[in-house]
C-alpha atoms as a PDB file:
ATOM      1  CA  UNK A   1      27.655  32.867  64.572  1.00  0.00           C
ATOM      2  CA  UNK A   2      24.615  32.489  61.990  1.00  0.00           C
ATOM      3  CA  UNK A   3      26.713  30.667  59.556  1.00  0.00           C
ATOM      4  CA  UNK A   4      28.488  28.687  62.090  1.00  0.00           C
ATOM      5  CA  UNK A   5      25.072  27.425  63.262  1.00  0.00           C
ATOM      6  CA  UNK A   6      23.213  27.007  59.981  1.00  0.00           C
ATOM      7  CA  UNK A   7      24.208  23.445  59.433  1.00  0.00           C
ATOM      8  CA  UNK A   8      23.460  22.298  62.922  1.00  0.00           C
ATOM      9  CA  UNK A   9      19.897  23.929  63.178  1.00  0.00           C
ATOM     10  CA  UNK A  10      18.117  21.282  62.062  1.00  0.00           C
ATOM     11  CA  UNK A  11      19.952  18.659  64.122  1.00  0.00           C
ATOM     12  CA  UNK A  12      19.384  20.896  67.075  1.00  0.00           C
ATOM     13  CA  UNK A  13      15.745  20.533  66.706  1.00  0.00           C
ATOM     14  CA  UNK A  14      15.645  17.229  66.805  1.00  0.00           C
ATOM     15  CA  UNK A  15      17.655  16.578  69.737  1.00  0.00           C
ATOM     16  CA  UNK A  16      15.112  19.158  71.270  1.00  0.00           C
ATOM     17  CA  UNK A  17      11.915  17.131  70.226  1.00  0.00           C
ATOM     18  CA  UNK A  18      13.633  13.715  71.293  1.00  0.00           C
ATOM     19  CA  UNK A  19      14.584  15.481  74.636  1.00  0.00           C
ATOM     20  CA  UNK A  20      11.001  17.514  75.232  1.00  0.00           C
ATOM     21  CA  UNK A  21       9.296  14.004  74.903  1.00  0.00           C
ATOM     22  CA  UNK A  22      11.995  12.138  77.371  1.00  0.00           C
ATOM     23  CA  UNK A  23      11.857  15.242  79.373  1.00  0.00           C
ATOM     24  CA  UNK A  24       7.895  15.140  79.975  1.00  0.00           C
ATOM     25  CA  UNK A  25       7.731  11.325  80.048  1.00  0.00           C
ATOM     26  CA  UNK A  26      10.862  10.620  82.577  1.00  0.00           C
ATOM     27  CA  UNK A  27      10.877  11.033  85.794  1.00  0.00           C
ATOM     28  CA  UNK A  28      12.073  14.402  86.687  1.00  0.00           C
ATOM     29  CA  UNK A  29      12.641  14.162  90.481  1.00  0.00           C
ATOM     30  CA  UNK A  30      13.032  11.015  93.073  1.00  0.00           C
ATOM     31  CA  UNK A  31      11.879  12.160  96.402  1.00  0.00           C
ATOM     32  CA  UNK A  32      13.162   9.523  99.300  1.00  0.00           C
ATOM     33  CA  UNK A  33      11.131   9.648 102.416  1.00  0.00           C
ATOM     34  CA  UNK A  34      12.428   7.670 105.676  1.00  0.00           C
ATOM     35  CA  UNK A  35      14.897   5.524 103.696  1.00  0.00           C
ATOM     36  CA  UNK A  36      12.129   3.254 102.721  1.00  0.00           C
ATOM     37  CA  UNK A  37       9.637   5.429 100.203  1.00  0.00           C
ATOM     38  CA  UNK A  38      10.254   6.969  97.173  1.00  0.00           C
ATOM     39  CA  UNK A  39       8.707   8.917  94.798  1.00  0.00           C
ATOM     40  CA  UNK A  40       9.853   8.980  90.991  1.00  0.00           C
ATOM     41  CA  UNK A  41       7.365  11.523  89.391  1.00  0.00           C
ATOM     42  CA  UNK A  42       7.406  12.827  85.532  1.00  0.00           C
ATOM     43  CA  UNK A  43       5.960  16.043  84.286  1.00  0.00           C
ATOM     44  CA  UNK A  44       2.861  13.569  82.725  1.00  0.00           C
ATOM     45  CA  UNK A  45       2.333  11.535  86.409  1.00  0.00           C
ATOM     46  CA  UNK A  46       2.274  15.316  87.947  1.00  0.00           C
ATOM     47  CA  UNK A  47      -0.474  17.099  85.655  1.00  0.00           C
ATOM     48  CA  UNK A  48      -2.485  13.844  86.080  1.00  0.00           C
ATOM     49  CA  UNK A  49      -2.069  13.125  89.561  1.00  0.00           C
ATOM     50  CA  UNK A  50      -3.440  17.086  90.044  1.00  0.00           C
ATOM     51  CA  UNK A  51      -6.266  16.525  87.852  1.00  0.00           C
ATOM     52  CA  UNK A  52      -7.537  13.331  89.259  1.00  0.00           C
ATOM     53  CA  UNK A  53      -7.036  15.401  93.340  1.00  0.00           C
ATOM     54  CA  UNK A  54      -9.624  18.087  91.248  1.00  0.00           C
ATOM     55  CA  UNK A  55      -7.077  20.891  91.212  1.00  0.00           C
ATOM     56  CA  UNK A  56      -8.020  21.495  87.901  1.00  0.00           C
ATOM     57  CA  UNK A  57      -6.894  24.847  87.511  1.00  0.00           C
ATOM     58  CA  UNK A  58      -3.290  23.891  88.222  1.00  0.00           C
ATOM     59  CA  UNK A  59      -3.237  20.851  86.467  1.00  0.00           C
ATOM     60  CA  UNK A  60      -4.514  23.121  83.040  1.00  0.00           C
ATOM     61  CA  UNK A  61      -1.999  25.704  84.219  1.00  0.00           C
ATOM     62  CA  UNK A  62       1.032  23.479  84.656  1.00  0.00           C
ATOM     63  CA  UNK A  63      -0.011  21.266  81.319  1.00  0.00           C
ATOM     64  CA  UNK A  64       0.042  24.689  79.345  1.00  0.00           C
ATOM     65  CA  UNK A  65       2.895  26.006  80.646  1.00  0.00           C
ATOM     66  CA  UNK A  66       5.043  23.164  80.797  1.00  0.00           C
ATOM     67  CA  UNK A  67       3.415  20.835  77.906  1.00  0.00           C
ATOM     68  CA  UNK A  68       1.368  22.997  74.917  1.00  0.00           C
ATOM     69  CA  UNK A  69       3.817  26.268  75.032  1.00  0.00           C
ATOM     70  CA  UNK A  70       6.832  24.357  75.001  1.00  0.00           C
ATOM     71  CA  UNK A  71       5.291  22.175  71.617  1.00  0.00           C
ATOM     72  CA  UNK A  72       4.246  25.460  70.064  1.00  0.00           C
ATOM     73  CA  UNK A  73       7.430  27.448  70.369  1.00  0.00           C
ATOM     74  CA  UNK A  74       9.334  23.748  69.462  1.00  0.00           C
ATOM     75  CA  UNK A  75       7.148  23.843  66.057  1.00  0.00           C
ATOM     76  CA  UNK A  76       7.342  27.598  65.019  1.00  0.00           C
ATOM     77  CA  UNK A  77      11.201  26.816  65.819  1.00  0.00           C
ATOM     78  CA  UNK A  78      10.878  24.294  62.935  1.00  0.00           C
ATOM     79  CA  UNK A  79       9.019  26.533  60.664  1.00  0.00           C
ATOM     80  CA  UNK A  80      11.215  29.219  61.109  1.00  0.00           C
ATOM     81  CA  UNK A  81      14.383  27.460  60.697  1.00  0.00           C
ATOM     82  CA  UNK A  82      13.585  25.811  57.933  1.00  0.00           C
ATOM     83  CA  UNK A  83      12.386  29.191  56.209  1.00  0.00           C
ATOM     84  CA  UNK A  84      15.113  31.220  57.438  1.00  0.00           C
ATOM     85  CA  UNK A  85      13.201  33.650  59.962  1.00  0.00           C
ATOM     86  CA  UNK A  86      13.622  34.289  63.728  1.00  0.00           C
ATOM     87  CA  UNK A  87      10.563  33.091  65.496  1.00  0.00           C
ATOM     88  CA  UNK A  88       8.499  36.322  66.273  1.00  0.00           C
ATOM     89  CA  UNK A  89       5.423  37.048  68.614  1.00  0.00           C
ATOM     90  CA  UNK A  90       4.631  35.801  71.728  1.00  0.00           C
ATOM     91  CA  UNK A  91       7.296  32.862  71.272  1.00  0.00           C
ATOM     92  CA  UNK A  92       9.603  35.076  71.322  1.00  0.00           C
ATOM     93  CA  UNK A  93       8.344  36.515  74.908  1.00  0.00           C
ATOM     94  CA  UNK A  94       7.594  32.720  75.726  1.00  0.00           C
ATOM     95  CA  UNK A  95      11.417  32.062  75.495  1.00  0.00           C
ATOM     96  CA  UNK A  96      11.925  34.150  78.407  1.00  0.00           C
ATOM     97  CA  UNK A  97      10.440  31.761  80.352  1.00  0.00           C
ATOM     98  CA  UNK A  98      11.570  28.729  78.325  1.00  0.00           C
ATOM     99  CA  UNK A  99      14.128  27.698  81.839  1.00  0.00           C
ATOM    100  CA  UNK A 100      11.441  28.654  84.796  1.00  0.00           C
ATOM    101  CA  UNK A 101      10.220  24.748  85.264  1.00  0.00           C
ATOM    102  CA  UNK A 102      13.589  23.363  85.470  1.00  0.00           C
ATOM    103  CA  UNK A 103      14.463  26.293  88.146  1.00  0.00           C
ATOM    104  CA  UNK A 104      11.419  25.378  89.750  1.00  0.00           C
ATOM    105  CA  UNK A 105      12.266  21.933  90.177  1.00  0.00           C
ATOM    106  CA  UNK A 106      15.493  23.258  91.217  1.00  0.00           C
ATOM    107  CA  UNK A 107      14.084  25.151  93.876  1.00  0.00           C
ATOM    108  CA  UNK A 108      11.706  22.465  94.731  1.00  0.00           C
ATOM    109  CA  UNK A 109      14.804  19.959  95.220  1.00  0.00           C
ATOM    110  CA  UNK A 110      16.359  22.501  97.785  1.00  0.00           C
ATOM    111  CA  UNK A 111      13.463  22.703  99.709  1.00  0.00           C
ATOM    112  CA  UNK A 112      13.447  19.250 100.078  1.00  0.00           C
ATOM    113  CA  UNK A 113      16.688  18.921 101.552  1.00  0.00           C
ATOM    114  CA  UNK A 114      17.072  21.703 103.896  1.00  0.00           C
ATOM    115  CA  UNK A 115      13.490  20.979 105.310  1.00  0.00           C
ATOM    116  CA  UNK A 116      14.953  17.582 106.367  1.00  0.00           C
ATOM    117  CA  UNK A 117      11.273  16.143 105.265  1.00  0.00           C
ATOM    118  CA  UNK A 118      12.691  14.369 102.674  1.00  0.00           C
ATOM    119  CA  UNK A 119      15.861  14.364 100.174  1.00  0.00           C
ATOM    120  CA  UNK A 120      15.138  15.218  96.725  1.00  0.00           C
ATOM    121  CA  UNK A 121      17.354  14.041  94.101  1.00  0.00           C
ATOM    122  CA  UNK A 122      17.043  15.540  90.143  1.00  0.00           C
ATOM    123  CA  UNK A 123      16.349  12.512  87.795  1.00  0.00           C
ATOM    124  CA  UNK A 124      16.958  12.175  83.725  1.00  0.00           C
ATOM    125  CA  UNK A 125      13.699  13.704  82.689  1.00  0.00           C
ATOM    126  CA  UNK A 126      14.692  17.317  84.221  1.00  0.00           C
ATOM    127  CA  UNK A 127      17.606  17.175  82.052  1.00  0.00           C
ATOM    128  CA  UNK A 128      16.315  16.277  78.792  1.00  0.00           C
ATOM    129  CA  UNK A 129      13.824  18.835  79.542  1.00  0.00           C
ATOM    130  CA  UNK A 130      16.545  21.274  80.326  1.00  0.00           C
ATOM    131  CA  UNK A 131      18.236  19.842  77.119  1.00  0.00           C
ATOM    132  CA  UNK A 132      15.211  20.191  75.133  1.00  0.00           C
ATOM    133  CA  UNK A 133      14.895  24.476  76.051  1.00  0.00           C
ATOM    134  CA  UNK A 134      18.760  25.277  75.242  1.00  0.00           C
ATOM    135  CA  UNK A 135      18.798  23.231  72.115  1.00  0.00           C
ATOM    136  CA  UNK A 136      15.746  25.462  71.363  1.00  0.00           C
ATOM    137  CA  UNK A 137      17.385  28.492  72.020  1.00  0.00           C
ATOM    138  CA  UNK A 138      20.602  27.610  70.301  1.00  0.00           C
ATOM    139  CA  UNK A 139      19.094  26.550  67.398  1.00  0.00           C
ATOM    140  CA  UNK A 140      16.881  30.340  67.399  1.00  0.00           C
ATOM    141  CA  UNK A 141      19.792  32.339  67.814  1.00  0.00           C
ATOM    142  CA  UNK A 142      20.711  34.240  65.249  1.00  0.00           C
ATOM    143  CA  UNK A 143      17.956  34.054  63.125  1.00  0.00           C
ATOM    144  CA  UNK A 144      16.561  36.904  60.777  1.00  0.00           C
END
């Protein structure tokens, strides 16, 4: 599988940054209330929209988790396919995590609908940010 991937590892980056930076700045989930609002948030609107209603902590929480570990982890995936090494450390223990927004969006979008609140529909910026964590991982597997 290493030699079958080699070639591609560096294309698979790069489909991951162009799909991390759609993924944060495109709306990730539409959420129709009453047939006559919607809501079209993206991962950007939703860390700033908690900072500015002072829930700081969340907003810092939610930007780190979602934004500044996900940019790391894409980066030492650079370095370390371009030198040849598996990605070691805590991004390593981060990629365990790499899927738990897009599940909780997921989640979120089920909620939604079976509360009969509102219906919640998944929009292109949860799947470029899905896109963005398995072209990650693909691209990491196998390496030294």
């Amino acid at each position: 599988m290493k030699a079958v991937l080699k070639p591609f590892r560096p294309f698979l980056l790069l489909v991951a940054a162009i799909s991390f930076g759609l993924g944060i700045s495109l709306p990730l989930i539409r959420f129709e209330k009453l047939y006559f609002f919607s809501e079209t948030p993206s991962l950007i609107e939703v860390i700033a929209s908690l900072w500015q209603d002072n829930e700081l902590m969340l907003a810092v929480l939610v930007a780190a988790f979602s934004v500044l570990f996900p940019v790391c982890k894409l980066a030492v995936s650079f370095q370390a396919v371009l030198k040849g090494k598996k990605p070691g450390g805590w991004t390593a223990n981060l990629a365990k995590w790499s899927m738990v927004d897009v599940l909780l969006v997921a989640i979120l979008i089920f909620a939604a609908k079976t509360s009969g609140f509102a219906n919640a529909f998944s929009q292109p910026g949860l799947w470029f940010y899905a896109l963005s964590t398995i072209s990650v991982a693909v691209a990491s597997a196998g390496l030294r």
